[in-house]
Protein backbone atom coordinates (compact mmCIF):
# COMPACT_ATOMS: atom_id res chain seq x y z
CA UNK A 1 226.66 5.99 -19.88
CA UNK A 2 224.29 3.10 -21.28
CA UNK A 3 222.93 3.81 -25.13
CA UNK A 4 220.17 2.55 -26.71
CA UNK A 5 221.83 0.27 -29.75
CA UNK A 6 218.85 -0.77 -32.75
CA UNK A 7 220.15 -2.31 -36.19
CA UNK A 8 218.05 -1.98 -39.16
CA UNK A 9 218.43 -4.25 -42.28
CA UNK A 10 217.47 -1.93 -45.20
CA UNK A 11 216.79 -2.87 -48.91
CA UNK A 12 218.29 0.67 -50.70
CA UNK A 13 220.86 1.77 -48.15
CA UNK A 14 220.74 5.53 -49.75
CA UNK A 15 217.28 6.02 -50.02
CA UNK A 16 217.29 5.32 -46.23
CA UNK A 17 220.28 7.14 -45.41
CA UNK A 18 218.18 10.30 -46.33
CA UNK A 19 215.25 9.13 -44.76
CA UNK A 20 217.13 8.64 -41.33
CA UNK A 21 219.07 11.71 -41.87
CA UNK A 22 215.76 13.66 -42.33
CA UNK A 23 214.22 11.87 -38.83
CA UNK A 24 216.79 12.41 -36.92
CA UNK A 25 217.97 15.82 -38.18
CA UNK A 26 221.82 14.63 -38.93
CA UNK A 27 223.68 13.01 -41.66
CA UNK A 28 225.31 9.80 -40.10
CA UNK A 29 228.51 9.90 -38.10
CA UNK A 30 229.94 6.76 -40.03
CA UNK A 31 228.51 5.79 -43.74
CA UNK A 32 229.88 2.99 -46.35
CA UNK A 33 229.44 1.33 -49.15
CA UNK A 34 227.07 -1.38 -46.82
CA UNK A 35 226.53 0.34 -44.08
CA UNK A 36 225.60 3.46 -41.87
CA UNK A 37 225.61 4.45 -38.18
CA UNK A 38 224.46 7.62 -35.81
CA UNK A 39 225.59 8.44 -32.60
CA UNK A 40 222.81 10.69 -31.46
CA UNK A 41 222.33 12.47 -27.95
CA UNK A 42 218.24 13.02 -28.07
CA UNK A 43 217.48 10.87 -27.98
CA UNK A 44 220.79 8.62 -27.02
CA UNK A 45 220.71 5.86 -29.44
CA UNK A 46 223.33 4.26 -31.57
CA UNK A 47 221.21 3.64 -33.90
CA UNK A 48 222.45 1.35 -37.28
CA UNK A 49 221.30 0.15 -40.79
CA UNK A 50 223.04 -2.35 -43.18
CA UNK A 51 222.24 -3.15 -46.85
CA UNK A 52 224.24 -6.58 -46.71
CA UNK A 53 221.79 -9.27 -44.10
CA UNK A 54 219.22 -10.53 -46.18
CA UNK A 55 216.52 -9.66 -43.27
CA UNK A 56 214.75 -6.37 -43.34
CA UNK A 57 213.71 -4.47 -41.01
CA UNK A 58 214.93 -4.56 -37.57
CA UNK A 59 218.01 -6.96 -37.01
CA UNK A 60 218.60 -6.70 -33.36
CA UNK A 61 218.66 -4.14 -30.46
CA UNK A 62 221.12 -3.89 -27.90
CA UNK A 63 222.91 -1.98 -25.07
CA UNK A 64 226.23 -0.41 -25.54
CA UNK A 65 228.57 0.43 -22.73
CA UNK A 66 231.13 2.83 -22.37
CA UNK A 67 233.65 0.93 -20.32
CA UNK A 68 234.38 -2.67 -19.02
CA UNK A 69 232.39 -1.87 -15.47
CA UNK A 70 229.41 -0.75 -17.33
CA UNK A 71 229.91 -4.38 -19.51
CA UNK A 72 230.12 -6.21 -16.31
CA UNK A 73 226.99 -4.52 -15.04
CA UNK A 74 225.02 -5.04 -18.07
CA UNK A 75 226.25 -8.57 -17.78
CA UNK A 76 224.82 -9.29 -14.30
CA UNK A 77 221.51 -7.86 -15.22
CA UNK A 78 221.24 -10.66 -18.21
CA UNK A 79 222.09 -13.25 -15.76
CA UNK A 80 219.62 -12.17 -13.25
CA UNK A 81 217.05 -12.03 -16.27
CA UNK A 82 217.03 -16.08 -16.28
CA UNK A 83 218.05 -16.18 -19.61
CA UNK A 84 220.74 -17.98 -21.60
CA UNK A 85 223.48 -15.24 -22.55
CA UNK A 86 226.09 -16.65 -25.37
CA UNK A 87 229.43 -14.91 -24.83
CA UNK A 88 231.03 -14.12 -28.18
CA UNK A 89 233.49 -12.15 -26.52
CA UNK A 90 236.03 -9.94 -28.84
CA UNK A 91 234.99 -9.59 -32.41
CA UNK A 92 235.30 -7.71 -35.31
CA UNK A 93 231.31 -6.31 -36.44
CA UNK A 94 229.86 -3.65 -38.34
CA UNK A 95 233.69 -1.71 -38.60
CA UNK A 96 234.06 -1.46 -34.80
CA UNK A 97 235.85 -4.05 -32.55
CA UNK A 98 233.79 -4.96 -29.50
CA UNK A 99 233.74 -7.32 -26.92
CA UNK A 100 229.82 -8.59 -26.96
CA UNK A 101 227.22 -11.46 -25.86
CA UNK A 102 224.11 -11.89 -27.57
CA UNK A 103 220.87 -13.32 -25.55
CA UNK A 104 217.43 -13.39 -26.69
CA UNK A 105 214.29 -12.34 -24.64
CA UNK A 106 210.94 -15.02 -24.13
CA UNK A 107 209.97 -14.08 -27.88
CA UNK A 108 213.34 -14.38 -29.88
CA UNK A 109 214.01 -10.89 -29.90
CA UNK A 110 218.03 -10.64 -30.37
CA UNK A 111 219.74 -8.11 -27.72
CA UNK A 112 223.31 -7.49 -28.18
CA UNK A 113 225.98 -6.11 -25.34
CA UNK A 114 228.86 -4.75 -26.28
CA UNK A 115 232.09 -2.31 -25.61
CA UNK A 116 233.53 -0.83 -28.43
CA UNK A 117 237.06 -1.12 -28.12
CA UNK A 118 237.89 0.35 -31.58
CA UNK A 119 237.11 1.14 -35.30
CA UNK A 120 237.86 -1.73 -38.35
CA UNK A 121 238.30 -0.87 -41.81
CA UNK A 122 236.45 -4.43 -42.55
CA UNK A 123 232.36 -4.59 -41.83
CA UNK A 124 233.85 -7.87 -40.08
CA UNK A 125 232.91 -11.57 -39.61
CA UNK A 126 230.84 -13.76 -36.97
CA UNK A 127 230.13 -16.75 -35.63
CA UNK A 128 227.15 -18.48 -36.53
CA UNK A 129 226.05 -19.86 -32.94
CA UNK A 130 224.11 -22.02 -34.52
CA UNK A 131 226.51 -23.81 -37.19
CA UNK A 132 229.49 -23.27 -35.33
CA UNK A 133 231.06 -21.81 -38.31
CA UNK A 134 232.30 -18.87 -39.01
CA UNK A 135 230.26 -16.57 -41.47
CA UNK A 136 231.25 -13.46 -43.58
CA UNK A 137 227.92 -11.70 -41.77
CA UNK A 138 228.21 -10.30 -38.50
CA UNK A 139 225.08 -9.48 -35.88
CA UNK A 140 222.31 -10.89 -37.52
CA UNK A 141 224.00 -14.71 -38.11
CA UNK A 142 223.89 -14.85 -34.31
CA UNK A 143 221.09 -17.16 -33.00
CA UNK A 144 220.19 -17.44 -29.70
């Protein structure tokens, strides 16, 4: 199964923990200090916010996958798309290890793929595509 993945940056990470929990009828299935996530069914979204980018509002959207076939699917389709895909392969991000690649559609608007492989105590780091360098951020330091 394919689910709808959208990260929100958000300035007072409680005050929109209860707004989220209020819109989507649930309290979050993973919350920290920086950071909370739902796994809903209706609709299917993993849907994210973070109080630790400095950009507000929506980070990124993306696809998540449930296994490595699904990935390779996903894959192909951002091939076929025409666009540049940056692998950034297994990481450490937002307490989950993944294996992800970022690409960007004709406007700029970041779309991550991913497999979660497991959960991370640590939000985890990145790689600033850009720089080259590693960053203490993860998802939104990607460029495309």
């Amino acid at each position: 199964m394919k689910r709808l993945h959208v990260h929100v940056g958000v300035a007072d990470l409680d005050q929109s923990i209860r707004f989220y929990s209020a819109l989507f009828g649930a309290g979050p299935t993973m919350a920290k200090p920086d950071y909370a996530k739902w796994m809903l069914e209706d609709p299917s979204v993993n849907f994210a916010i973070s109080a630790n980018n400095a950009h507000k509002g929506i980070e990124h959207l993306g696809i998540q996958v449930d296994d490595q076939v699904e990935l390779a699917e996903v894959y192909s389709r951002l091939e076929a798309a025409g666009r540049p895909r940056v692998e950034e392969g297994c990481t450490t991000c937002c307490y989950a290890k993944s294996e992800k690649s970022w690409v960007a559609d004709p406007d700029g608007v970041l779309w991550e793929t991913f497999h979660t492989t497991g959960s991370s105590t640590v939000y985890g780091r990145s790689i600033d595509l850009v720089a080259g360098a590693e960053t203490d951020a993860c998802c939104g330091k990607v460029a495309a």
